[in-house]
ModelCIF file with pLDDT and N, C-alpha, C, O atoms, coordinates in Angstrom:
data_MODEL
#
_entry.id   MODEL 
#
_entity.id                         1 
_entity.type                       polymer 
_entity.pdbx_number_of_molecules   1 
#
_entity_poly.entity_id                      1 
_entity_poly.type                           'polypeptide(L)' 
_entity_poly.nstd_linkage                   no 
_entity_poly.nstd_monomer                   no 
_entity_poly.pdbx_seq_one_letter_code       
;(UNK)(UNK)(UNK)(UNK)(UNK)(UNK)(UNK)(UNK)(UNK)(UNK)(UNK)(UNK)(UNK)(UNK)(UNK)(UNK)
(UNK)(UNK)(UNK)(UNK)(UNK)(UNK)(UNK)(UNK)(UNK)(UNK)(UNK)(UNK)(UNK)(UNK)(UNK)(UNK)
(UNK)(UNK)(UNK)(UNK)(UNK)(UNK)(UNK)(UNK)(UNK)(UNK)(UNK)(UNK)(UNK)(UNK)
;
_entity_poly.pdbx_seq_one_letter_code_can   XXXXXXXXXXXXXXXXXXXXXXXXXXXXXXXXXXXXXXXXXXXXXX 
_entity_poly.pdbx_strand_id                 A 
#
loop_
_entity_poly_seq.entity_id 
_entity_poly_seq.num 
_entity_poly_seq.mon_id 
_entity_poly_seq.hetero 
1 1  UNK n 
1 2  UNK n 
1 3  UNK n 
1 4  UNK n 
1 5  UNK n 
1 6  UNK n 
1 7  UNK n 
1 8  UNK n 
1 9  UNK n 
1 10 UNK n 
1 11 UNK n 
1 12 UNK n 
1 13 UNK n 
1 14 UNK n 
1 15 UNK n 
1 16 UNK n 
1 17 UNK n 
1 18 UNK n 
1 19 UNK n 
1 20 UNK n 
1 21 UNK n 
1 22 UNK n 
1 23 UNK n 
1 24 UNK n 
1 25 UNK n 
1 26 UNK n 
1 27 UNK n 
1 28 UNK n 
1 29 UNK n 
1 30 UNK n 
1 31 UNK n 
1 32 UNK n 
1 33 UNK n 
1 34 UNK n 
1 35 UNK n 
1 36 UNK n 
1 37 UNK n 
1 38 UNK n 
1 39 UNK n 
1 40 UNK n 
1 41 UNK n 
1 42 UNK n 
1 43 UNK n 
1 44 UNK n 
1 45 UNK n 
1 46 UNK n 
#
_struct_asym.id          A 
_struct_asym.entity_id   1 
#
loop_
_ma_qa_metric.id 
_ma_qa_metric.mode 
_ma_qa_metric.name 
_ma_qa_metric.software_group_id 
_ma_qa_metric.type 
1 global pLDDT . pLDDT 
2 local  pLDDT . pLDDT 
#
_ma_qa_metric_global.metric_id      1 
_ma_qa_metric_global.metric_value   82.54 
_ma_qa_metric_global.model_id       1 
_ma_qa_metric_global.ordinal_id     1 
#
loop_
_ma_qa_metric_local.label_asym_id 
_ma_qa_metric_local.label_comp_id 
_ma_qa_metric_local.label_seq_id 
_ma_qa_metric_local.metric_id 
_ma_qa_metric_local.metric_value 
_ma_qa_metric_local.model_id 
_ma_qa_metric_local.ordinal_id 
A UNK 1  2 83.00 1 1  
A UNK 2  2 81.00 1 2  
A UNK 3  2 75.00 1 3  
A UNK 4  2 74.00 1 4  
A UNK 5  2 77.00 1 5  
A UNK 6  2 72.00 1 6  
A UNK 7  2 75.00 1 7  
A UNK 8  2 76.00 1 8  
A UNK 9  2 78.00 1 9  
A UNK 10 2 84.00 1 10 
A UNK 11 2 89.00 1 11 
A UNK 12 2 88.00 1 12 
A UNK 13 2 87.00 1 13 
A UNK 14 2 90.00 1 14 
A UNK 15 2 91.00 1 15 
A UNK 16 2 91.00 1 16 
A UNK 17 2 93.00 1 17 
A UNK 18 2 95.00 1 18 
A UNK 19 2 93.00 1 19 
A UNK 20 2 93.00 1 20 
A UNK 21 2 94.00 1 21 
A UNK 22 2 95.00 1 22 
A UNK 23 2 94.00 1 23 
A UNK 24 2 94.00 1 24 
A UNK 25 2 95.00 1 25 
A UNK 26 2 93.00 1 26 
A UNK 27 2 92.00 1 27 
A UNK 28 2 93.00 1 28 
A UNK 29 2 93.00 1 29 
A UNK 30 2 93.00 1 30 
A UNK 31 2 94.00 1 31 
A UNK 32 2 92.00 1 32 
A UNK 33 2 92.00 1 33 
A UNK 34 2 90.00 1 34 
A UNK 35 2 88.00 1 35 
A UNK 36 2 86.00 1 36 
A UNK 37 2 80.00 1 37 
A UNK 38 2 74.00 1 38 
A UNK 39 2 65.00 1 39 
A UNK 40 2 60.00 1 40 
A UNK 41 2 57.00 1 41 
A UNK 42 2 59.00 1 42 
A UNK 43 2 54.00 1 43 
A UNK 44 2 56.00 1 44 
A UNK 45 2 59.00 1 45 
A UNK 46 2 70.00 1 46 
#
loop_
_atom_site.group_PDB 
_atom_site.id 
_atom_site.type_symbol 
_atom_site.label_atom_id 
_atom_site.label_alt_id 
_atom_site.label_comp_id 
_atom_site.label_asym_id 
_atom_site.label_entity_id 
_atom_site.label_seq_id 
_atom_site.pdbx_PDB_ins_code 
_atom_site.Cartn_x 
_atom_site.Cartn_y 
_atom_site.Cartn_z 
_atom_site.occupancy 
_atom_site.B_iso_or_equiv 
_atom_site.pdbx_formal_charge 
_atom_site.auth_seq_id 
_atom_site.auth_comp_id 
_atom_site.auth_asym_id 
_atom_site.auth_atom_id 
_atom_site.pdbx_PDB_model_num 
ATOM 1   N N  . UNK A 1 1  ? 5.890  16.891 -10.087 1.00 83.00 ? 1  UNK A N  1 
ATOM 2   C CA . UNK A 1 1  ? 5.217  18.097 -9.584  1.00 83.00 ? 1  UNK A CA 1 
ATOM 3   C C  . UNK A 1 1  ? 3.718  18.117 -9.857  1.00 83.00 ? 1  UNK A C  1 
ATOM 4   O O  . UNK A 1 1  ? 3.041  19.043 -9.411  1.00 83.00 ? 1  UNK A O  1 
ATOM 5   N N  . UNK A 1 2  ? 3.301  17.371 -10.399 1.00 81.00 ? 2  UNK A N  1 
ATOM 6   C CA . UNK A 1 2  ? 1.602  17.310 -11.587 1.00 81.00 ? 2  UNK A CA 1 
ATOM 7   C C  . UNK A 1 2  ? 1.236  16.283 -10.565 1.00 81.00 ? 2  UNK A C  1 
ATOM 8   O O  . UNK A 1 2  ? 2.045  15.546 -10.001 1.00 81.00 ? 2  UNK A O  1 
ATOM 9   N N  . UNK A 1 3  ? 0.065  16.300 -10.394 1.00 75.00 ? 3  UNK A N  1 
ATOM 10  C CA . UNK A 1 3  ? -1.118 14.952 -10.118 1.00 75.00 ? 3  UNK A CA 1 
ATOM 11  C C  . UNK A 1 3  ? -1.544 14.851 -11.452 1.00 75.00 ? 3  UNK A C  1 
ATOM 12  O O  . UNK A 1 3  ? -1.711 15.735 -12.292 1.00 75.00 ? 3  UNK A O  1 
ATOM 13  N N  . UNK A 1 4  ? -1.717 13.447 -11.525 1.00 74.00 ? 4  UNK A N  1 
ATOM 14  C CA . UNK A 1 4  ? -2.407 12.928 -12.725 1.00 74.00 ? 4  UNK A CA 1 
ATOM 15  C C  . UNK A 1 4  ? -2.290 11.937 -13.007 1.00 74.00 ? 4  UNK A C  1 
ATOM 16  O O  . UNK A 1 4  ? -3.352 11.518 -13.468 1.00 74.00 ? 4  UNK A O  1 
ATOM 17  N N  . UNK A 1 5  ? -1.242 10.942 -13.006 1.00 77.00 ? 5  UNK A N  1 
ATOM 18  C CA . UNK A 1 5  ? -0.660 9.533  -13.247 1.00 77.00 ? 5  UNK A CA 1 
ATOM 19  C C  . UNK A 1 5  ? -1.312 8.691  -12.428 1.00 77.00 ? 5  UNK A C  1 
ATOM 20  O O  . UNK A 1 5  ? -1.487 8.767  -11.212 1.00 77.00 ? 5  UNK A O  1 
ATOM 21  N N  . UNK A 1 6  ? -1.875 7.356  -13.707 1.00 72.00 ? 6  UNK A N  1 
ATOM 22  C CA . UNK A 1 6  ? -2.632 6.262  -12.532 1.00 72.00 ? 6  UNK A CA 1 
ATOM 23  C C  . UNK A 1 6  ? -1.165 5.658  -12.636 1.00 72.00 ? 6  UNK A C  1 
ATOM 24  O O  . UNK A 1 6  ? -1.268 4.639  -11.953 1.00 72.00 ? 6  UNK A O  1 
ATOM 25  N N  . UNK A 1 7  ? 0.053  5.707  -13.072 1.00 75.00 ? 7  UNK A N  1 
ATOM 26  C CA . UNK A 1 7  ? 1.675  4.727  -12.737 1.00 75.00 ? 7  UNK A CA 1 
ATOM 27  C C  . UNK A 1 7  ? 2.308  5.908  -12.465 1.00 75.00 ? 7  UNK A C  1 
ATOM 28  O O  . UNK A 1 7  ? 1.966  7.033  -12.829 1.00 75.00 ? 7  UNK A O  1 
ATOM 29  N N  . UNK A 1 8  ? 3.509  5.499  -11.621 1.00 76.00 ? 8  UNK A N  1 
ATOM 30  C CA . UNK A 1 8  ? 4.556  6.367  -11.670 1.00 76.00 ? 8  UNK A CA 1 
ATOM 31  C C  . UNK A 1 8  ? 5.873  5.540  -13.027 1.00 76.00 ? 8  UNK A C  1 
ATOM 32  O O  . UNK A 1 8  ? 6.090  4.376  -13.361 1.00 76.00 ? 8  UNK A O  1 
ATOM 33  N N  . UNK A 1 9  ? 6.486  6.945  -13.467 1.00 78.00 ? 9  UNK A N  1 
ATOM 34  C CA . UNK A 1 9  ? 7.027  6.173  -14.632 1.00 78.00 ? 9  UNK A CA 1 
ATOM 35  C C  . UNK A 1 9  ? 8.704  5.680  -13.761 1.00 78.00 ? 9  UNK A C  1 
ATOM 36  O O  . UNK A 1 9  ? 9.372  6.515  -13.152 1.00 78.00 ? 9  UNK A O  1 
ATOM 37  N N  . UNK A 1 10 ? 9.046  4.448  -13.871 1.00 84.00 ? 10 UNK A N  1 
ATOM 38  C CA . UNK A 1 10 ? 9.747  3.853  -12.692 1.00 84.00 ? 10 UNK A CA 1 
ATOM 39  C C  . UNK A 1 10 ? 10.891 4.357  -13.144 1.00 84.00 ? 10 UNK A C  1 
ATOM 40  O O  . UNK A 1 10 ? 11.709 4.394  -12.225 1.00 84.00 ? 10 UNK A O  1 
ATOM 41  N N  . UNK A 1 11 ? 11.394 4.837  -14.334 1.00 89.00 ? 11 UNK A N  1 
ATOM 42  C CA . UNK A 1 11 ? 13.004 5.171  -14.270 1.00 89.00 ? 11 UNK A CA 1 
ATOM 43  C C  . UNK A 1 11 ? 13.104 6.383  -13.600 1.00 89.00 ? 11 UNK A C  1 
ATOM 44  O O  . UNK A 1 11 ? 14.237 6.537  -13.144 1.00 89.00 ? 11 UNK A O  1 
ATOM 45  N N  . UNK A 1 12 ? 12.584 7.012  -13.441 1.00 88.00 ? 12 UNK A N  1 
ATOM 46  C CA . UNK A 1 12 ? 12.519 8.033  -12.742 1.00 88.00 ? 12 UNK A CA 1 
ATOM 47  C C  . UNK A 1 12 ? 12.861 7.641  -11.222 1.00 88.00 ? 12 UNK A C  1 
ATOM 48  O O  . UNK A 1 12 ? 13.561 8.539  -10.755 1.00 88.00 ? 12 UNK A O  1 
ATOM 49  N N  . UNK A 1 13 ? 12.650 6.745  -10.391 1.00 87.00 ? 13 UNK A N  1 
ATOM 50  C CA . UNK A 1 13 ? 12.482 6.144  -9.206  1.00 87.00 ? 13 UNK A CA 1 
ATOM 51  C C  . UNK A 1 13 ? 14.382 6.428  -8.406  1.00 87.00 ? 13 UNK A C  1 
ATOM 52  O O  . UNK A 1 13 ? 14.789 6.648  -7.265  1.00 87.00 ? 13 UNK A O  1 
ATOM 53  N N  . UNK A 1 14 ? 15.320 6.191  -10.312 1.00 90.00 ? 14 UNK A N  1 
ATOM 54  C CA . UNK A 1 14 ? 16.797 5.800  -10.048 1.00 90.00 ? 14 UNK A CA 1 
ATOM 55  C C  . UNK A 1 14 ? 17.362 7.036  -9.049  1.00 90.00 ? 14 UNK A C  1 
ATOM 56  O O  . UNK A 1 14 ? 18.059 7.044  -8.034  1.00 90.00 ? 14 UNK A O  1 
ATOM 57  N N  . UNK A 1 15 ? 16.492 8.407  -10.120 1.00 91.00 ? 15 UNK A N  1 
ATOM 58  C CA . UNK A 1 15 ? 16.905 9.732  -9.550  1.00 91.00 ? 15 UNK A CA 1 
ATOM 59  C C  . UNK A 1 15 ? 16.897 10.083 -8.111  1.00 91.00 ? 15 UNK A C  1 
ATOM 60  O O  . UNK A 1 15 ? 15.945 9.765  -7.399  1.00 91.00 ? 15 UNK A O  1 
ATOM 61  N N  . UNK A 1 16 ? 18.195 10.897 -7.541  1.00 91.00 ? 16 UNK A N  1 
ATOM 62  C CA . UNK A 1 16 ? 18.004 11.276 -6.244  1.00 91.00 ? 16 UNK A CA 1 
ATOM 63  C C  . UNK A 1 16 ? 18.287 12.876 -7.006  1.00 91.00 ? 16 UNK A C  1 
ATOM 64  O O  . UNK A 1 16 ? 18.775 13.150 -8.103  1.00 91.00 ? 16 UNK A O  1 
ATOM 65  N N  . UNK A 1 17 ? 17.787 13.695 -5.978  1.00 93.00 ? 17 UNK A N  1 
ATOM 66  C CA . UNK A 1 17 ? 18.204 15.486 -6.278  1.00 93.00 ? 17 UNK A CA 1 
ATOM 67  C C  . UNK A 1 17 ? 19.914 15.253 -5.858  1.00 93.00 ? 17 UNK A C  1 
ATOM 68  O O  . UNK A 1 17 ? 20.326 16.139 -6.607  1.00 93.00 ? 17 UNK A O  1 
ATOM 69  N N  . UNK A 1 18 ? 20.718 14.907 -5.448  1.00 95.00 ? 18 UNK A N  1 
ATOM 70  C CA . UNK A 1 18 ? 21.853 14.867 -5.485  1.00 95.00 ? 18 UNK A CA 1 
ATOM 71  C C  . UNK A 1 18 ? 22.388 14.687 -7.132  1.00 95.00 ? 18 UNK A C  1 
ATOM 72  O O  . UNK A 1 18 ? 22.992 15.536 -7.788  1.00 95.00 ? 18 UNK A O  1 
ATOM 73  N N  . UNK A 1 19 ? 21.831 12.861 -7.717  1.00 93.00 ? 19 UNK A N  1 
ATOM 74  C CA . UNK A 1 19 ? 22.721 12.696 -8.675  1.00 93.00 ? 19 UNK A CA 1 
ATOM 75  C C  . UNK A 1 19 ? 22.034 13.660 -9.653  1.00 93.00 ? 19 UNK A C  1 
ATOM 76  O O  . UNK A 1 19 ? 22.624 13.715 -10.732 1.00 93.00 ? 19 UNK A O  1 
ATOM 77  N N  . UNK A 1 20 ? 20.943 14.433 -9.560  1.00 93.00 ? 20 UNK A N  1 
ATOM 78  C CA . UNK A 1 20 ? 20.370 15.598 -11.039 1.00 93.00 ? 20 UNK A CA 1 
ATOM 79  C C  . UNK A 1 20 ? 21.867 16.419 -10.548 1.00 93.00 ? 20 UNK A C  1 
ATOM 80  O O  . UNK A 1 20 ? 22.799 16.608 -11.329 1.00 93.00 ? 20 UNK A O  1 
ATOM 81  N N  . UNK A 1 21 ? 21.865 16.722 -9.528  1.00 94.00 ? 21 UNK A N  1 
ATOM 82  C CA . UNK A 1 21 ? 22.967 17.978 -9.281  1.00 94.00 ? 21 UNK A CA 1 
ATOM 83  C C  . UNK A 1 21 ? 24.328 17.741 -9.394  1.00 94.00 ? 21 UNK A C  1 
ATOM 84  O O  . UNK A 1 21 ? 25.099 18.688 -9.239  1.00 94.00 ? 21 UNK A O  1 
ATOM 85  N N  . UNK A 1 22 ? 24.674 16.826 -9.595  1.00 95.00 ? 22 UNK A N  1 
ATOM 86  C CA . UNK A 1 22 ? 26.117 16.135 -10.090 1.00 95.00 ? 22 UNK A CA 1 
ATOM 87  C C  . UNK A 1 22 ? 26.351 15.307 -11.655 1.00 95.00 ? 22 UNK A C  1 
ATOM 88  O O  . UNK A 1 22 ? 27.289 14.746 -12.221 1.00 95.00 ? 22 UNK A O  1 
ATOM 89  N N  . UNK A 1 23 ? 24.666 15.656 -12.003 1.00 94.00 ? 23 UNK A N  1 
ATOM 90  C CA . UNK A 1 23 ? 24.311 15.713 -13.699 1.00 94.00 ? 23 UNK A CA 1 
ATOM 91  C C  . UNK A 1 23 ? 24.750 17.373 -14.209 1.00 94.00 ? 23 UNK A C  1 
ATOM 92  O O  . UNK A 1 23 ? 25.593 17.844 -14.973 1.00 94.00 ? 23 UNK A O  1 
ATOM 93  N N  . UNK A 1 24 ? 23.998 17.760 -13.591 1.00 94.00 ? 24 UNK A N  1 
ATOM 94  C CA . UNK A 1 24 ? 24.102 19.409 -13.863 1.00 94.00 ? 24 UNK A CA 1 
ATOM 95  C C  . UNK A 1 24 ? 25.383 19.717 -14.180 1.00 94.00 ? 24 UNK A C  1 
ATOM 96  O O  . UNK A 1 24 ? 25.871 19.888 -15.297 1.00 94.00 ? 24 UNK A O  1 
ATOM 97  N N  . UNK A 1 25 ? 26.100 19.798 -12.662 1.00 95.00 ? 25 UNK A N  1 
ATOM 98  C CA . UNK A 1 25 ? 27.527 19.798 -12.713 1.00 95.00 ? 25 UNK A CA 1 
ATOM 99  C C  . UNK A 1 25 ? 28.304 19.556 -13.682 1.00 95.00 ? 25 UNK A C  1 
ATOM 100 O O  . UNK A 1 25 ? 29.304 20.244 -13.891 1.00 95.00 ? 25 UNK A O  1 
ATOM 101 N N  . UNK A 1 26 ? 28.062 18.842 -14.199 1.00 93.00 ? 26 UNK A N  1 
ATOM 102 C CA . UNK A 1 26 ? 28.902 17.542 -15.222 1.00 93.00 ? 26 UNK A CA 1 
ATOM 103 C C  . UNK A 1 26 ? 28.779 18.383 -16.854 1.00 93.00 ? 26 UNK A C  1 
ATOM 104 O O  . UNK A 1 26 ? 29.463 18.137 -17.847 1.00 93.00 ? 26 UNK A O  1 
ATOM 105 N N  . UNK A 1 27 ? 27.392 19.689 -16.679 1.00 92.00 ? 27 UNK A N  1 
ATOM 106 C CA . UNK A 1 27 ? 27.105 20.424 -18.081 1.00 92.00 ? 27 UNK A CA 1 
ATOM 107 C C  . UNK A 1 27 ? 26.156 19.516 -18.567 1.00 92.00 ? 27 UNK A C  1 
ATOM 108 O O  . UNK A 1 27 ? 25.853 19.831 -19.717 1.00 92.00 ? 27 UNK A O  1 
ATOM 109 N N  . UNK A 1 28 ? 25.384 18.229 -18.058 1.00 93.00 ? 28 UNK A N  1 
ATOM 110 C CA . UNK A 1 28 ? 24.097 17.999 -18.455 1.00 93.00 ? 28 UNK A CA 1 
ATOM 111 C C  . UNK A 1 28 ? 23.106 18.553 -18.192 1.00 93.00 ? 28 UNK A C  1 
ATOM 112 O O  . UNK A 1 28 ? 22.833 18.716 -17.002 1.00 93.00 ? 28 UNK A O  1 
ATOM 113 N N  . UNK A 1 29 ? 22.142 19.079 -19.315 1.00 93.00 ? 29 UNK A N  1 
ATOM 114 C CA . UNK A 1 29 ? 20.967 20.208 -19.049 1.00 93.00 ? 29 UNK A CA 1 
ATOM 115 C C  . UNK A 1 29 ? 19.525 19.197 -18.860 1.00 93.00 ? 29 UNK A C  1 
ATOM 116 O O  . UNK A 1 29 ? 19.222 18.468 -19.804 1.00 93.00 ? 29 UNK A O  1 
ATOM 117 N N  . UNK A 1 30 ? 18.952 19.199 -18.018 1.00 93.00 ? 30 UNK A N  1 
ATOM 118 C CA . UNK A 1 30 ? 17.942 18.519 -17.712 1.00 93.00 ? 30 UNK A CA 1 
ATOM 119 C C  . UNK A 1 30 ? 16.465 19.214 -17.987 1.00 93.00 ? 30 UNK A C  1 
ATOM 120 O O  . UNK A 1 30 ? 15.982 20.151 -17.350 1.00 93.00 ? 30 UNK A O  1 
ATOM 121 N N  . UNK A 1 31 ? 15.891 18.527 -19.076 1.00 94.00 ? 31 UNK A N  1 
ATOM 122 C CA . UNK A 1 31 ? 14.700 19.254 -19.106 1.00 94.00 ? 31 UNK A CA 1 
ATOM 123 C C  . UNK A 1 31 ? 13.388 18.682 -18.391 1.00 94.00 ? 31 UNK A C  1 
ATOM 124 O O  . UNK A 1 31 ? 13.568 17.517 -18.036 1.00 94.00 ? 31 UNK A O  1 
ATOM 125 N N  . UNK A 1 32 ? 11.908 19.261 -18.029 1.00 92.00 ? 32 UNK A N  1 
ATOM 126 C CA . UNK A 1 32 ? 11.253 17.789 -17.933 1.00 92.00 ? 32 UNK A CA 1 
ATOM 127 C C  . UNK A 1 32 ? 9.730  18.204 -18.779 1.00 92.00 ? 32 UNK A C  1 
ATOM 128 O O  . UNK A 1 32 ? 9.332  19.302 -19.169 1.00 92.00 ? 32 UNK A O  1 
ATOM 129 N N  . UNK A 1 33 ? 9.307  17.288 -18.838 1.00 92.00 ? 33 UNK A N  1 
ATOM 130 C CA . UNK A 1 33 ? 7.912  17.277 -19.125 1.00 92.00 ? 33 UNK A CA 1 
ATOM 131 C C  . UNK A 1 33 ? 6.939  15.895 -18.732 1.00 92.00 ? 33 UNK A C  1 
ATOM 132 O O  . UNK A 1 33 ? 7.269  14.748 -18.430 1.00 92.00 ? 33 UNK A O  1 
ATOM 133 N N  . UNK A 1 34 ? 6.015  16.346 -18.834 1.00 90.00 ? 34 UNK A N  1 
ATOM 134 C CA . UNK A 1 34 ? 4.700  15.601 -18.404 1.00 90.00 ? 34 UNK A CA 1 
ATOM 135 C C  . UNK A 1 34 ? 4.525  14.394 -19.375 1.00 90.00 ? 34 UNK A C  1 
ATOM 136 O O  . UNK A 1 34 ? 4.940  14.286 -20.529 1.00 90.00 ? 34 UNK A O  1 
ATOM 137 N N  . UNK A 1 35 ? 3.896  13.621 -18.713 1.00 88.00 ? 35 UNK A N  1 
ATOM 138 C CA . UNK A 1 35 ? 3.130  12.412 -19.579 1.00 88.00 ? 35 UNK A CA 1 
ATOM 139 C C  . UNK A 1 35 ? 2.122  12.094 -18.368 1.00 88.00 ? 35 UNK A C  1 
ATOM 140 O O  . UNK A 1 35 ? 2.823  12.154 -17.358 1.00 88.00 ? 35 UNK A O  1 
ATOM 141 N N  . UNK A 1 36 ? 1.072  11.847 -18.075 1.00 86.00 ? 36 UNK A N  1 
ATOM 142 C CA . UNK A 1 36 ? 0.153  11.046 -17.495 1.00 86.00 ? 36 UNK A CA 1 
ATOM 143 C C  . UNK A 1 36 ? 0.177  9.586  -17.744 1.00 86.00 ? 36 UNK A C  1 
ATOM 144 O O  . UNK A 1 36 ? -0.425 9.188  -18.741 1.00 86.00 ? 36 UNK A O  1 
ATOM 145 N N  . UNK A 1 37 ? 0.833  8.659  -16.926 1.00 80.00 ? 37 UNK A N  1 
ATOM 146 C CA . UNK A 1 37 ? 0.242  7.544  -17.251 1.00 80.00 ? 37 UNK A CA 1 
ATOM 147 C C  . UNK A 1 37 ? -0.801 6.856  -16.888 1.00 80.00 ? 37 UNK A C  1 
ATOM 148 O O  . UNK A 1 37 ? -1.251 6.565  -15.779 1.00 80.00 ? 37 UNK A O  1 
ATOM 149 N N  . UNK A 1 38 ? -1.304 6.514  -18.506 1.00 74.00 ? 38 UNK A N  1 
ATOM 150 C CA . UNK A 1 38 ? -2.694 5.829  -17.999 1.00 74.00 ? 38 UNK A CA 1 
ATOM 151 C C  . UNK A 1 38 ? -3.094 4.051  -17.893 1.00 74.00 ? 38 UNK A C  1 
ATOM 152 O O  . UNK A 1 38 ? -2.867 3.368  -16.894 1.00 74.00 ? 38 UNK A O  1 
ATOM 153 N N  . UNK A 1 39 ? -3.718 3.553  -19.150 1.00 65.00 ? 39 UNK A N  1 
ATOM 154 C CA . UNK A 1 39 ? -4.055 2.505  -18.981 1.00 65.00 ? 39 UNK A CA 1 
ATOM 155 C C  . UNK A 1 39 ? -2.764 1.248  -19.591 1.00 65.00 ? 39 UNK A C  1 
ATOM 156 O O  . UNK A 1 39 ? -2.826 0.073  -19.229 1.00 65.00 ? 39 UNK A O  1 
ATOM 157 N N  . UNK A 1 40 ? -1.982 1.618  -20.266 1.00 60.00 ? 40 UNK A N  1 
ATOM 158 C CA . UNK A 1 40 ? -0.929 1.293  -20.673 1.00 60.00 ? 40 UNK A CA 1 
ATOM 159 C C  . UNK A 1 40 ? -0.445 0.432  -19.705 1.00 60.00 ? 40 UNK A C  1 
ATOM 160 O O  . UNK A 1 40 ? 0.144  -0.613 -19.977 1.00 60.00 ? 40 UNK A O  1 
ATOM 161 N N  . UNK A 1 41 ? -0.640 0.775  -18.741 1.00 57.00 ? 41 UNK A N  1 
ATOM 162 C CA . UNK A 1 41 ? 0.236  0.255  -17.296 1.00 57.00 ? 41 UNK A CA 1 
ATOM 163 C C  . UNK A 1 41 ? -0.321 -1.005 -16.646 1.00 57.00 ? 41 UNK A C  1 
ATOM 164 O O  . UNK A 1 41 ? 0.222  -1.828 -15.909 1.00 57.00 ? 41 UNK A O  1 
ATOM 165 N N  . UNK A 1 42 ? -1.906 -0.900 -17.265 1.00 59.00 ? 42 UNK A N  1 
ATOM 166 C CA . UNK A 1 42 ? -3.125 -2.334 -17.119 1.00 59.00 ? 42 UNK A CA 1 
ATOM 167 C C  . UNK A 1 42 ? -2.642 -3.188 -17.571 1.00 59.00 ? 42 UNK A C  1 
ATOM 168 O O  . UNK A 1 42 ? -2.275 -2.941 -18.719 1.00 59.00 ? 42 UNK A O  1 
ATOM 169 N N  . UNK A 1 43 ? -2.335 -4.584 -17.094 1.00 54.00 ? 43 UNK A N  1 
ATOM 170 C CA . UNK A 1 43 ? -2.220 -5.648 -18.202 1.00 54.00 ? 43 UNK A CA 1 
ATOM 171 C C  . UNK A 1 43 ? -2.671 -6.144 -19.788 1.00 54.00 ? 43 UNK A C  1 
ATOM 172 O O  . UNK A 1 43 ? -2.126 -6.564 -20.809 1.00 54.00 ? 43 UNK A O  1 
ATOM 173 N N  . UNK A 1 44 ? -4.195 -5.765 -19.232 1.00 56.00 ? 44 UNK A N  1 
ATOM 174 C CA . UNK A 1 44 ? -4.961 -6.023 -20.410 1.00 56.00 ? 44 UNK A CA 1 
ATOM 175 C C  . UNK A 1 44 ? -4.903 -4.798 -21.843 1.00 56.00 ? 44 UNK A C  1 
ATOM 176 O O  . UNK A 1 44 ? -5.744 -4.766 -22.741 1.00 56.00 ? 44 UNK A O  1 
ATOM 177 N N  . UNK A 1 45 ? -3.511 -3.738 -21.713 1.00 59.00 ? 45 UNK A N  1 
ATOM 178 C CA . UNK A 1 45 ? -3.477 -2.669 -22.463 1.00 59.00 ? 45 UNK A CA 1 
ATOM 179 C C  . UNK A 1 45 ? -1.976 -2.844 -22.373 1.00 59.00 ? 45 UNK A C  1 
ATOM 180 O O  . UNK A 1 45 ? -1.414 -2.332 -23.341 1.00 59.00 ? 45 UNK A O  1 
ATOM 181 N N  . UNK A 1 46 ? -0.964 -3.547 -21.299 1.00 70.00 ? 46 UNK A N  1 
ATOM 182 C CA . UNK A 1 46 ? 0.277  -3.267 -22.067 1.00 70.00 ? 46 UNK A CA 1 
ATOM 183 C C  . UNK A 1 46 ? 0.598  -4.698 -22.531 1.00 70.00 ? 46 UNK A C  1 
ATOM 184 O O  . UNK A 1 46 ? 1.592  -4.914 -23.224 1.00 70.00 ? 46 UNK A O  1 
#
């Protein structure tokens, strides 16, 4: 939902809004929060 990330963080990529909603279902509570990724993601920094 945020702009800000020079990466997208890739596990995130697995998620469809279906399987969160058949997480839910299931009584898993999903929280989220932010991280910006930055240079980490550069070679010369990871």
């Amino acid at each position: 939902t945020k702009p800000g990330s020079l990466e997208i963080p890739s596990a995130g990529l697995h998620f469809t809004t279906d399987l969160l909603d058949r997480l839910r279902a299931k009584g898993v509570e999903v929280a989220a929060i932010t991280l910006h990724i930055g240079l980490t993601e550069l070679s010369q920094y990871r």
